[in-house]
PDB file of N, CA and C in Angstrom:
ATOM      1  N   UNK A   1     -25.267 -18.678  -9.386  1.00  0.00           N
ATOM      2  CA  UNK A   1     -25.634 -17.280  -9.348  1.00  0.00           C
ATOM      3  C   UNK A   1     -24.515 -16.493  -8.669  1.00  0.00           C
ATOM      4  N   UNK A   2     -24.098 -15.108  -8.744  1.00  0.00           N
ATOM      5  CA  UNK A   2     -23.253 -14.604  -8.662  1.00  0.00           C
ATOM      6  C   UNK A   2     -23.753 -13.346  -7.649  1.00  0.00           C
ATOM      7  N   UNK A   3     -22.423 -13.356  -6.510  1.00  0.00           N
ATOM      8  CA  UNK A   3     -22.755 -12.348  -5.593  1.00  0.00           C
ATOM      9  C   UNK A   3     -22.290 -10.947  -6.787  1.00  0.00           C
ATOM     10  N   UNK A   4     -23.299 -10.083  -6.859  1.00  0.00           N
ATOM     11  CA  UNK A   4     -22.845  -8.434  -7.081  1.00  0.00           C
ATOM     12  C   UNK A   4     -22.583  -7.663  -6.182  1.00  0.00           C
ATOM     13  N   UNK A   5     -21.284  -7.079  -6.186  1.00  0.00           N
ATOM     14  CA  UNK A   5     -21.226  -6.171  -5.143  1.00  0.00           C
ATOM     15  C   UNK A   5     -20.548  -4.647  -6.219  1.00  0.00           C
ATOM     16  N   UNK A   6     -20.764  -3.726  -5.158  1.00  0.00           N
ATOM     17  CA  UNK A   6     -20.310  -2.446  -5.986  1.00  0.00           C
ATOM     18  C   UNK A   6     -19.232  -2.346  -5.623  1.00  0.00           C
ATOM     19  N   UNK A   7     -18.693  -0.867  -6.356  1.00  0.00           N
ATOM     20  CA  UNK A   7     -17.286  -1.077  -5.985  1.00  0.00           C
ATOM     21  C   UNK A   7     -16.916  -0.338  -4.503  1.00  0.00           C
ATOM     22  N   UNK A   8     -18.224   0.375  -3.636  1.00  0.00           N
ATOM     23  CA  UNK A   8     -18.204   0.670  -2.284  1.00  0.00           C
ATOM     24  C   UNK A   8     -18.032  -0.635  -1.361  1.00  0.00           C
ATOM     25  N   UNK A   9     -19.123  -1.387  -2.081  1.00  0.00           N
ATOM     26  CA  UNK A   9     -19.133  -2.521  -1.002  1.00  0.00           C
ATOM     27  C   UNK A   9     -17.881  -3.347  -1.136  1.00  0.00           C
ATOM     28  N   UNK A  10     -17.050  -3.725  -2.655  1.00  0.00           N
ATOM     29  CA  UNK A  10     -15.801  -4.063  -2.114  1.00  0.00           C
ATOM     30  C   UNK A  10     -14.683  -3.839  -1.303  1.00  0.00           C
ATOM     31  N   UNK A  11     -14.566  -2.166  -1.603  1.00  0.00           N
ATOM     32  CA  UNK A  11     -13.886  -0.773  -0.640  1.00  0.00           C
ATOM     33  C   UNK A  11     -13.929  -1.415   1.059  1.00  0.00           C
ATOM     34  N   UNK A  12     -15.525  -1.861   1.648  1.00  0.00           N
ATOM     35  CA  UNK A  12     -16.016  -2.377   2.918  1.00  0.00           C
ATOM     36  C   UNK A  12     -15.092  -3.597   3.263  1.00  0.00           C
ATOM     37  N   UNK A  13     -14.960  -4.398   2.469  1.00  0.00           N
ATOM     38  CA  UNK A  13     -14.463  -5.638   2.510  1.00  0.00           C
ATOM     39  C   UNK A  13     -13.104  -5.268   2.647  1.00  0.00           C
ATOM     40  N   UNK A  14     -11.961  -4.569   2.298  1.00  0.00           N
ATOM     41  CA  UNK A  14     -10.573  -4.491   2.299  1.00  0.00           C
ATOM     42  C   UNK A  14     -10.531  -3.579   3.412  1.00  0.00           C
ATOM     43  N   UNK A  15     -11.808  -2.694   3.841  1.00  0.00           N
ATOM     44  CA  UNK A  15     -11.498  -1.850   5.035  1.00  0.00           C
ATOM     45  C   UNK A  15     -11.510  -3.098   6.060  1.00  0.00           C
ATOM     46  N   UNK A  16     -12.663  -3.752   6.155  1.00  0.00           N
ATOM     47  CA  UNK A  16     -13.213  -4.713   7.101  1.00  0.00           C
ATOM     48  C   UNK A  16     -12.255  -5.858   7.394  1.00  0.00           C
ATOM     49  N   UNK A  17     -11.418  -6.142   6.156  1.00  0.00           N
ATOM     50  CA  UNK A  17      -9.815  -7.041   6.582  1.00  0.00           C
ATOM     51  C   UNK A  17      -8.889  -6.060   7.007  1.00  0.00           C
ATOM     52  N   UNK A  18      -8.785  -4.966   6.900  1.00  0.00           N
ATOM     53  CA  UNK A  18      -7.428  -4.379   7.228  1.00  0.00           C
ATOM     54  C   UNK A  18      -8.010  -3.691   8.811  1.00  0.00           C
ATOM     55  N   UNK A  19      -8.918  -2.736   8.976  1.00  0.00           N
ATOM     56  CA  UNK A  19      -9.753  -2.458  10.486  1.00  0.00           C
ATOM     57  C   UNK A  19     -10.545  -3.465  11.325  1.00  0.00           C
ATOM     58  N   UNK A  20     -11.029  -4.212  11.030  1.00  0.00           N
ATOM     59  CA  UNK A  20     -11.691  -4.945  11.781  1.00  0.00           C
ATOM     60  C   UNK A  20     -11.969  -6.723  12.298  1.00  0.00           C
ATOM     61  N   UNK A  21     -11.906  -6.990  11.460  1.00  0.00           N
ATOM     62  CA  UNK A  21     -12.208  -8.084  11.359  1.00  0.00           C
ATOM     63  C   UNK A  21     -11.276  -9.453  11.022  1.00  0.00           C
ATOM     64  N   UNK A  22     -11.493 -10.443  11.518  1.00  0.00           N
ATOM     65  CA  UNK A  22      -9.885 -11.435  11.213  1.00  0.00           C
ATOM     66  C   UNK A  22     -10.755 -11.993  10.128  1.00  0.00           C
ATOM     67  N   UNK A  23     -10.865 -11.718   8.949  1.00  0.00           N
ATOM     68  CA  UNK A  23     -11.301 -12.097   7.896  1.00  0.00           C
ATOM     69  C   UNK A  23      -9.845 -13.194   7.258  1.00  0.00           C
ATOM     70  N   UNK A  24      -9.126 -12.495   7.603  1.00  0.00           N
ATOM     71  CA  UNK A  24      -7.597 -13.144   6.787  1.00  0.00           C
ATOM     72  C   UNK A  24      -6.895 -13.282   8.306  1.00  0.00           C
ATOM     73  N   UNK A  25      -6.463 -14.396   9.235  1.00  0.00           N
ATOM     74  CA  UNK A  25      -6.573 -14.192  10.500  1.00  0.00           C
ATOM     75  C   UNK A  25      -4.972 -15.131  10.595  1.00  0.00           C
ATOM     76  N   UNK A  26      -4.178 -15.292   9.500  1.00  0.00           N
ATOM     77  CA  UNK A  26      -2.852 -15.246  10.188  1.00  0.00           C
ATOM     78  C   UNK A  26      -1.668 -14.419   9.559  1.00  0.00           C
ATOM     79  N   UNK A  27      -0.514 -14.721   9.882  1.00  0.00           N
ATOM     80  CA  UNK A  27       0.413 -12.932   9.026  1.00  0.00           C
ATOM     81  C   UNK A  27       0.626 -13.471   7.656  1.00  0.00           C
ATOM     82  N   UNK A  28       1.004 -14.815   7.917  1.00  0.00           N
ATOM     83  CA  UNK A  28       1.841 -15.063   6.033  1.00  0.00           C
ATOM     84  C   UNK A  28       0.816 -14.389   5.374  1.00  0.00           C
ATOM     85  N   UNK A  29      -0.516 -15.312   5.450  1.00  0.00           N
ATOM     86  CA  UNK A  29      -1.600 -14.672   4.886  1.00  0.00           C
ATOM     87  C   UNK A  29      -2.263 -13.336   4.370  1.00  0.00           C
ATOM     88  N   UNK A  30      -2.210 -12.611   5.710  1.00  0.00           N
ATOM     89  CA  UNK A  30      -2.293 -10.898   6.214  1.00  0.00           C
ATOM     90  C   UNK A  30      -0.977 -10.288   4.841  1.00  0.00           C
ATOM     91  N   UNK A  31      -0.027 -10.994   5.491  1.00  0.00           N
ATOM     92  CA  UNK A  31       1.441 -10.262   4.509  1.00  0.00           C
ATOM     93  C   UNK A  31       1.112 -10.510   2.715  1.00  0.00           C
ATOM     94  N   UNK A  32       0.510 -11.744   2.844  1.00  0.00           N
ATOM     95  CA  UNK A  32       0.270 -11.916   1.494  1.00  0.00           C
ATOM     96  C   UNK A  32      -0.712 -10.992   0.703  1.00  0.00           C
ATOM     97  N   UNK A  33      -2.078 -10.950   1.061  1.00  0.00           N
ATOM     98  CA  UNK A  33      -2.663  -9.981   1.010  1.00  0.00           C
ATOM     99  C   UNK A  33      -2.509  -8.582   0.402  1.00  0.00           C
ATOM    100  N   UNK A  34      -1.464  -7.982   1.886  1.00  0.00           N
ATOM    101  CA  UNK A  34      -0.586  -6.722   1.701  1.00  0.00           C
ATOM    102  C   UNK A  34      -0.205  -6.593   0.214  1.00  0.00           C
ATOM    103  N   UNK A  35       0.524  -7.430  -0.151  1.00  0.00           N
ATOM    104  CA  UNK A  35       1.873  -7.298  -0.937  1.00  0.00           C
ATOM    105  C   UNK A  35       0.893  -7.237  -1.982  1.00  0.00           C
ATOM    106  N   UNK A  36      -0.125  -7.901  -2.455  1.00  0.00           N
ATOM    107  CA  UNK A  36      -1.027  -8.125  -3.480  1.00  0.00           C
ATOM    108  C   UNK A  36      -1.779  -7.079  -3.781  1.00  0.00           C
ATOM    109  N   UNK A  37      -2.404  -6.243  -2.920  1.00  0.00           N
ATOM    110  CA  UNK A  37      -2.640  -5.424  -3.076  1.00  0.00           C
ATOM    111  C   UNK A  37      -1.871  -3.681  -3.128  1.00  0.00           C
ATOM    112  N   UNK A  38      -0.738  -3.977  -2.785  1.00  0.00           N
ATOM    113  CA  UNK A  38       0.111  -3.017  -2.495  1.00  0.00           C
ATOM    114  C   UNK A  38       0.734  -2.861  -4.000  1.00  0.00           C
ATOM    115  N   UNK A  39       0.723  -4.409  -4.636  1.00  0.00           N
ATOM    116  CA  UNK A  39       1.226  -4.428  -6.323  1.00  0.00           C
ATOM    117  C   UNK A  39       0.149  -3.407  -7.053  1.00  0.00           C
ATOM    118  N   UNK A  40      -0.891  -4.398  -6.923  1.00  0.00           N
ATOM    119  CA  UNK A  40      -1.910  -3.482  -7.939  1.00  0.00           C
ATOM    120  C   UNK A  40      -2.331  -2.392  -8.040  1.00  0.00           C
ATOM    121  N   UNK A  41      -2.323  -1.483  -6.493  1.00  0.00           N
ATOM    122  CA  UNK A  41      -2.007  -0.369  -6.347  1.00  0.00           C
ATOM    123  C   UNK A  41      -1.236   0.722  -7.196  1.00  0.00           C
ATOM    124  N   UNK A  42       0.198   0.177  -7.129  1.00  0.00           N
ATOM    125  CA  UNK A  42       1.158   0.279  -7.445  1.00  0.00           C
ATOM    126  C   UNK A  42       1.326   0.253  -9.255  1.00  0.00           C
ATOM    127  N   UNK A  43       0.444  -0.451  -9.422  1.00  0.00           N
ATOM    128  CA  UNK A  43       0.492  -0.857 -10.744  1.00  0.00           C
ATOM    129  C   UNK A  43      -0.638   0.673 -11.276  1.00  0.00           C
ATOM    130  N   UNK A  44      -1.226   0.805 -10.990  1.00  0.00           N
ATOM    131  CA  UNK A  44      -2.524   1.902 -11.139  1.00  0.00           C
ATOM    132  C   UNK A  44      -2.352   3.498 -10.814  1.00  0.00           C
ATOM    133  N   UNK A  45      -0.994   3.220  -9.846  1.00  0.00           N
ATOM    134  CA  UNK A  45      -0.787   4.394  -9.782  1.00  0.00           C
ATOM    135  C   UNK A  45       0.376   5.183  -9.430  1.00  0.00           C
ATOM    136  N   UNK A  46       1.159   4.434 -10.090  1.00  0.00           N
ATOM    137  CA  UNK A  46       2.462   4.975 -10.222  1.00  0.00           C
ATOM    138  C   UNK A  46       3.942   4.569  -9.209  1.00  0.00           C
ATOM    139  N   UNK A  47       4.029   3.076  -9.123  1.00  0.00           N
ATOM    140  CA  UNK A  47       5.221   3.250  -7.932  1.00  0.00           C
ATOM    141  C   UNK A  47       5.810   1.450  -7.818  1.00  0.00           C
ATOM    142  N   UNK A  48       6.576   1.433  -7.305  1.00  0.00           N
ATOM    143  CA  UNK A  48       7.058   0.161  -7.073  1.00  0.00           C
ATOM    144  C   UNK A  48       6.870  -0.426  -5.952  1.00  0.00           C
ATOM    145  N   UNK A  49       6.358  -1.880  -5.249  1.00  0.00           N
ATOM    146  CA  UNK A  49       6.303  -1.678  -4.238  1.00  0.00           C
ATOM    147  C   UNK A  49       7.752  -2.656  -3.478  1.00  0.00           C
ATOM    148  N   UNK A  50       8.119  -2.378  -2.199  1.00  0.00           N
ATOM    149  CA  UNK A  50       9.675  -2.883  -1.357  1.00  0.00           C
ATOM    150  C   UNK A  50       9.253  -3.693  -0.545  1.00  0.00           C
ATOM    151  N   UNK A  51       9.853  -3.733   0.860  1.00  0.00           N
ATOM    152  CA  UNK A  51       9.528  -4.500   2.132  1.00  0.00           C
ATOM    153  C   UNK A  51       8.429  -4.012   2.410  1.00  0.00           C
ATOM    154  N   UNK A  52       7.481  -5.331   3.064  1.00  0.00           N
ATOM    155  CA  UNK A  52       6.020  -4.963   3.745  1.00  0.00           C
ATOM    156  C   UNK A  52       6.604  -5.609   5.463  1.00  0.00           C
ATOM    157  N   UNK A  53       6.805  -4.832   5.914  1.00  0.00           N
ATOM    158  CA  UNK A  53       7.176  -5.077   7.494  1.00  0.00           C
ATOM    159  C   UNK A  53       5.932  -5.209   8.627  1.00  0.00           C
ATOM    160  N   UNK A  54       5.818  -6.650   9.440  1.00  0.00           N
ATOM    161  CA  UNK A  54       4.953  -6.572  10.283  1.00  0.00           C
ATOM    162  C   UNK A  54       4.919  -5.461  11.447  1.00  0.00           C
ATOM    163  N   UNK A  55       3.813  -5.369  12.523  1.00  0.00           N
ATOM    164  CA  UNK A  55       4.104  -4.124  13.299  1.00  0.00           C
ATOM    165  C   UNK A  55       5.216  -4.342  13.868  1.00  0.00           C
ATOM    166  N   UNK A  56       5.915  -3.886  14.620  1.00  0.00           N
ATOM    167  CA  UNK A  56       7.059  -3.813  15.215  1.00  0.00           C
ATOM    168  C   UNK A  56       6.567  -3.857  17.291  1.00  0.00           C
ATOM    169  N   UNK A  57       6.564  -4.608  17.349  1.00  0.00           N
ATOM    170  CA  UNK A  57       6.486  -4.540  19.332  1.00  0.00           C
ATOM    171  C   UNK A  57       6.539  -2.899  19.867  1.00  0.00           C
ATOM    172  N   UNK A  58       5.727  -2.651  20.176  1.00  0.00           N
ATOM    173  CA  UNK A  58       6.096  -0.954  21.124  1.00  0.00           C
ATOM    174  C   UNK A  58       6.158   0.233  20.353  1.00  0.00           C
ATOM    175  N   UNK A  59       6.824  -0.563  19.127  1.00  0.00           N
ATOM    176  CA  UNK A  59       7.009   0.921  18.362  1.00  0.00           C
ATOM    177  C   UNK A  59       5.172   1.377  17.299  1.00  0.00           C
ATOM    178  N   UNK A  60       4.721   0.564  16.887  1.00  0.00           N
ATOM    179  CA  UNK A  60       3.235   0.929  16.233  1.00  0.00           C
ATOM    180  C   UNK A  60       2.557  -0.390  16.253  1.00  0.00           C
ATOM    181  N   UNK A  61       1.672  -0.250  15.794  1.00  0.00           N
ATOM    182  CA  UNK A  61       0.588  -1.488  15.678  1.00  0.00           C
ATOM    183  C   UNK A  61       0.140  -1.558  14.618  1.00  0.00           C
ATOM    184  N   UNK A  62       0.829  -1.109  13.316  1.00  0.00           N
ATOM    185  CA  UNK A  62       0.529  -1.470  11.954  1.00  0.00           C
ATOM    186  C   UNK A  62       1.838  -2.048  11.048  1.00  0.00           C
ATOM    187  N   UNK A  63       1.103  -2.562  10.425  1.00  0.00           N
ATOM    188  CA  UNK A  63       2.177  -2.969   9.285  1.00  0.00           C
ATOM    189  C   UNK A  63       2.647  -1.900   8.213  1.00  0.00           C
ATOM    190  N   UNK A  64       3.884  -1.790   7.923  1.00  0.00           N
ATOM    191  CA  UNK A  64       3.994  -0.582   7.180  1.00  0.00           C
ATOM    192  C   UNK A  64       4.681  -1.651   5.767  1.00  0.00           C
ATOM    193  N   UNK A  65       4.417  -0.679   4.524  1.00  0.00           N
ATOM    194  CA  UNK A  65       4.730  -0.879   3.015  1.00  0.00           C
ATOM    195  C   UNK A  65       5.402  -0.287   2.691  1.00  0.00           C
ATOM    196  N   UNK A  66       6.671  -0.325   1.800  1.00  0.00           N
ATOM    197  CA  UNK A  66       7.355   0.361   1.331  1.00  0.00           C
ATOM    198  C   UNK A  66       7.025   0.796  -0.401  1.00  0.00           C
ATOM    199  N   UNK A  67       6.786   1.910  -0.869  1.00  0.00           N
ATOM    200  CA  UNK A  67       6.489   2.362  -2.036  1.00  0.00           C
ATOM    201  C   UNK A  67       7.753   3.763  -2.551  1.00  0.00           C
ATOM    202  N   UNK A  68       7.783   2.577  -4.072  1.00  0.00           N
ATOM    203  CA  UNK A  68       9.386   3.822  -4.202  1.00  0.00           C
ATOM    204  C   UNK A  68       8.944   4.180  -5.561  1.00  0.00           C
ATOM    205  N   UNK A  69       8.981   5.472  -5.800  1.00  0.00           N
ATOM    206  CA  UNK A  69       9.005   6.066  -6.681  1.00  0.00           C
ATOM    207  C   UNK A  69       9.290   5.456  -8.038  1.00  0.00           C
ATOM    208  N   UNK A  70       9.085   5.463  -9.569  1.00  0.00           N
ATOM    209  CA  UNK A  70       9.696   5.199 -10.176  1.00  0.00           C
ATOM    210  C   UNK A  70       8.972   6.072 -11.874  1.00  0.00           C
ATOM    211  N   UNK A  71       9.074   5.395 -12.905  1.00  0.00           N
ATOM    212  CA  UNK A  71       9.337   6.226 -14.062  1.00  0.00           C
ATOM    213  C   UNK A  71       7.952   6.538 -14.166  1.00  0.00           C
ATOM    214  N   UNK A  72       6.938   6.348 -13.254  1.00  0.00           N
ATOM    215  CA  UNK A  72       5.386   5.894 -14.116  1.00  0.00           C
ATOM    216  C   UNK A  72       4.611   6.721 -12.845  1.00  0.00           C
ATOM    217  N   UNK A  73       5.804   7.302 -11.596  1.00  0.00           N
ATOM    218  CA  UNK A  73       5.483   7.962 -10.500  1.00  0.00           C
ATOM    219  C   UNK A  73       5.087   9.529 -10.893  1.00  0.00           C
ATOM    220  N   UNK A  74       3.247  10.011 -10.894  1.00  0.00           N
ATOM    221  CA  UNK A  74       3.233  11.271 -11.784  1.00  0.00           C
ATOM    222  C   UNK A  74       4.288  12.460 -10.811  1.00  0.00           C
ATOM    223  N   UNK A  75       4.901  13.122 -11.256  1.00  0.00           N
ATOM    224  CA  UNK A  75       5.745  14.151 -11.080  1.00  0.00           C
ATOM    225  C   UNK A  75       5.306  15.223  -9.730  1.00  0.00           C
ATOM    226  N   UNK A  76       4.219  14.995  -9.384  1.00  0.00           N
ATOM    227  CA  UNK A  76       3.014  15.503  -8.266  1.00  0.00           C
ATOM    228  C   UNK A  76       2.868  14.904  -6.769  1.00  0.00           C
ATOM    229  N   UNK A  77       3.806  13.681  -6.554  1.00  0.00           N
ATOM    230  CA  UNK A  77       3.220  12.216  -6.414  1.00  0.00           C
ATOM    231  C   UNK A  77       2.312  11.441  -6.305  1.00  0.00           C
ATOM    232  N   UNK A  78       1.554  12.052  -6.818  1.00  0.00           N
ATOM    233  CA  UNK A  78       0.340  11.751  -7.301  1.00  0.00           C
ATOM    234  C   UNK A  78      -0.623  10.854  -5.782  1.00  0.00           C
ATOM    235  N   UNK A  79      -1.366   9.855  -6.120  1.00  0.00           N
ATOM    236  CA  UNK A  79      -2.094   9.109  -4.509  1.00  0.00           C
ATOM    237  C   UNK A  79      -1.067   9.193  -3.405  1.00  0.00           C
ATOM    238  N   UNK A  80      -0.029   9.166  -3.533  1.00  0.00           N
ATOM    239  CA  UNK A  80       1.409   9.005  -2.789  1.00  0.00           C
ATOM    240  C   UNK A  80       1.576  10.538  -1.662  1.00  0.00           C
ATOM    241  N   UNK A  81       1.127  11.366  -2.460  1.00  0.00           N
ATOM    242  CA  UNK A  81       1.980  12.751  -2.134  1.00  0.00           C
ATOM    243  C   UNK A  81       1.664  12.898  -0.496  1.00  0.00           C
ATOM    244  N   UNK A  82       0.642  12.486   0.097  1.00  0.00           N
ATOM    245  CA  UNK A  82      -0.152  13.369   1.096  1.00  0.00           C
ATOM    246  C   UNK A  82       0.011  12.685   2.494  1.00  0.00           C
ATOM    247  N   UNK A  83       1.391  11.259   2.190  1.00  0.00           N
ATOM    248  CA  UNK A  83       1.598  10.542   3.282  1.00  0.00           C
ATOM    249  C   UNK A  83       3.218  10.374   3.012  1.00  0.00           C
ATOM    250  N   UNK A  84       3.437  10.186   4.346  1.00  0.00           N
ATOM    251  CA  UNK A  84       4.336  10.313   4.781  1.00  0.00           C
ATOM    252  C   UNK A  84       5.770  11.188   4.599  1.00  0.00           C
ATOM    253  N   UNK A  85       4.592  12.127   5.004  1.00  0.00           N
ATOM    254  CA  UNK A  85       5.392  13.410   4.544  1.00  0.00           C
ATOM    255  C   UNK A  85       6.722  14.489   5.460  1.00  0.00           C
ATOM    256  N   UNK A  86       7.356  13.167   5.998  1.00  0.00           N
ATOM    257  CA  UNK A  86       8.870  13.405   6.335  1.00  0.00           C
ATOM    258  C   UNK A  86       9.871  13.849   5.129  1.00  0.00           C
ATOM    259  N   UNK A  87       9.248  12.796   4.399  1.00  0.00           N
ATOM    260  CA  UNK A  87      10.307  13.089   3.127  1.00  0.00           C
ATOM    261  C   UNK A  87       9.287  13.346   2.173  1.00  0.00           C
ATOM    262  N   UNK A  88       9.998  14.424   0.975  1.00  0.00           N
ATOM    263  CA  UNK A  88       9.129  15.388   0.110  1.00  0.00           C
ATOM    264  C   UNK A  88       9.110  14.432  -1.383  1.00  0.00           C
ATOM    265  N   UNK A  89       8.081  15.414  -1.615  1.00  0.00           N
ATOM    266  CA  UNK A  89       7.595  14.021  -2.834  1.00  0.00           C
ATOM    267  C   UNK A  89       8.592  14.407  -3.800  1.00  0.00           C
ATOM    268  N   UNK A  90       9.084  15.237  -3.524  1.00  0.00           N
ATOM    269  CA  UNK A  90      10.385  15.451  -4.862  1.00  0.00           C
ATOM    270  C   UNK A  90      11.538  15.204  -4.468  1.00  0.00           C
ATOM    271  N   UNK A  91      12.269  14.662  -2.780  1.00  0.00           N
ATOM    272  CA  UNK A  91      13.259  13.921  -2.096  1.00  0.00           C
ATOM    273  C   UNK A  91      12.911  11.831  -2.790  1.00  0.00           C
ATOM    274  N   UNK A  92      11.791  12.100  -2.668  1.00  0.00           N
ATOM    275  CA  UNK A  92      10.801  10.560  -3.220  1.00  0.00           C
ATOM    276  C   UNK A  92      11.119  10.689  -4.372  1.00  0.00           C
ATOM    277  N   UNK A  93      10.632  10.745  -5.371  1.00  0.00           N
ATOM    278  CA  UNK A  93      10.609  10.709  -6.658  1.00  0.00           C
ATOM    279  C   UNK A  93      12.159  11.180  -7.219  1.00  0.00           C
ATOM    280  N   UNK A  94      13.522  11.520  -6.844  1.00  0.00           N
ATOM    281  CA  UNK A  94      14.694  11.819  -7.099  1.00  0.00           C
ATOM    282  C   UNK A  94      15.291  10.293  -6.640  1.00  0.00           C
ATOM    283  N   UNK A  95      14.535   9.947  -5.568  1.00  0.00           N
ATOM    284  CA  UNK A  95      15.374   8.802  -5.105  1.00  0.00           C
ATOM    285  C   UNK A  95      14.968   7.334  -5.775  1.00  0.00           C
ATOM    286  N   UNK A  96      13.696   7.408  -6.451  1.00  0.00           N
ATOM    287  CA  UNK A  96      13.055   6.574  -6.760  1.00  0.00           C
ATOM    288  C   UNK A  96      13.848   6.220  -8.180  1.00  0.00           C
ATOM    289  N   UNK A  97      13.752   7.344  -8.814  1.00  0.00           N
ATOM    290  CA  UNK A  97      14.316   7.652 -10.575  1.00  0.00           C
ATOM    291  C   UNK A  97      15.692   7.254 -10.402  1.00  0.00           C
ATOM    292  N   UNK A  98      16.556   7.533  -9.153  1.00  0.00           N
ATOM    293  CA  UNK A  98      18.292   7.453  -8.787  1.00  0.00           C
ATOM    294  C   UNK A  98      18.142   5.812  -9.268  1.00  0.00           C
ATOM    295  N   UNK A  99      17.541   5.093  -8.297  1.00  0.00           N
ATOM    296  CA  UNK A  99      17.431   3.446  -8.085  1.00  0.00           C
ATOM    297  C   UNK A  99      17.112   2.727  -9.156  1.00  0.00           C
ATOM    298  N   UNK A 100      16.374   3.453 -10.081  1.00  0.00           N
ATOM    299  CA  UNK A 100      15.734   2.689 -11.196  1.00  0.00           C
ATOM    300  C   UNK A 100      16.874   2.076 -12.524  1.00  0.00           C
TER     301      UNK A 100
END
């Protein structure tokens, strides 16, 4: 018999590994994870994904992803646009299209 879950309660589960819980409780693992989901992401919505860097000592307490622009990146930056917004989604998406 088969667990059903919706697609909220899966949403719970990737919050609940990434906020809370050592569900996935070492880094290769954790990193693996990342990258896996950072693809399919990526795949859905426009971008390539780079280095997934663990936290860094002192400087934050998260792991950061690298996501680069590319031909399939909507022109808006679409899920992308509304983070990390040092650099502009049209500095992003020039640099992304440059690399490709």
């Amino acid at each position: 018999m088969a667990k059903i879950l919706t697609d909220h309660e899966l949403l719970d589960i990737v919050r609940r590994i990434v906020e809370e819980e050592d569900l996935i409780n070492d880094s290769d693992s954790y990193n693996k994870f990342l990258a896996d989901l950072s693809v399919l992401l990526s795949q859905y919505l426009g971008a390539t994904v780079g280095n997934i860097s663990p936290p860094f000592e002192g400087a934050h307490h998260e792991w950061l992803i690298a996501f680069h622009a590319d031909n399939s990146t909507p022109l808006d930056g679409g899920a992308f646009a509304k983070y990390d917004t040092d650099v502009s989604v049209e500095e992003w998406i020039k640099e992304g299209l440059h690399n490709v």
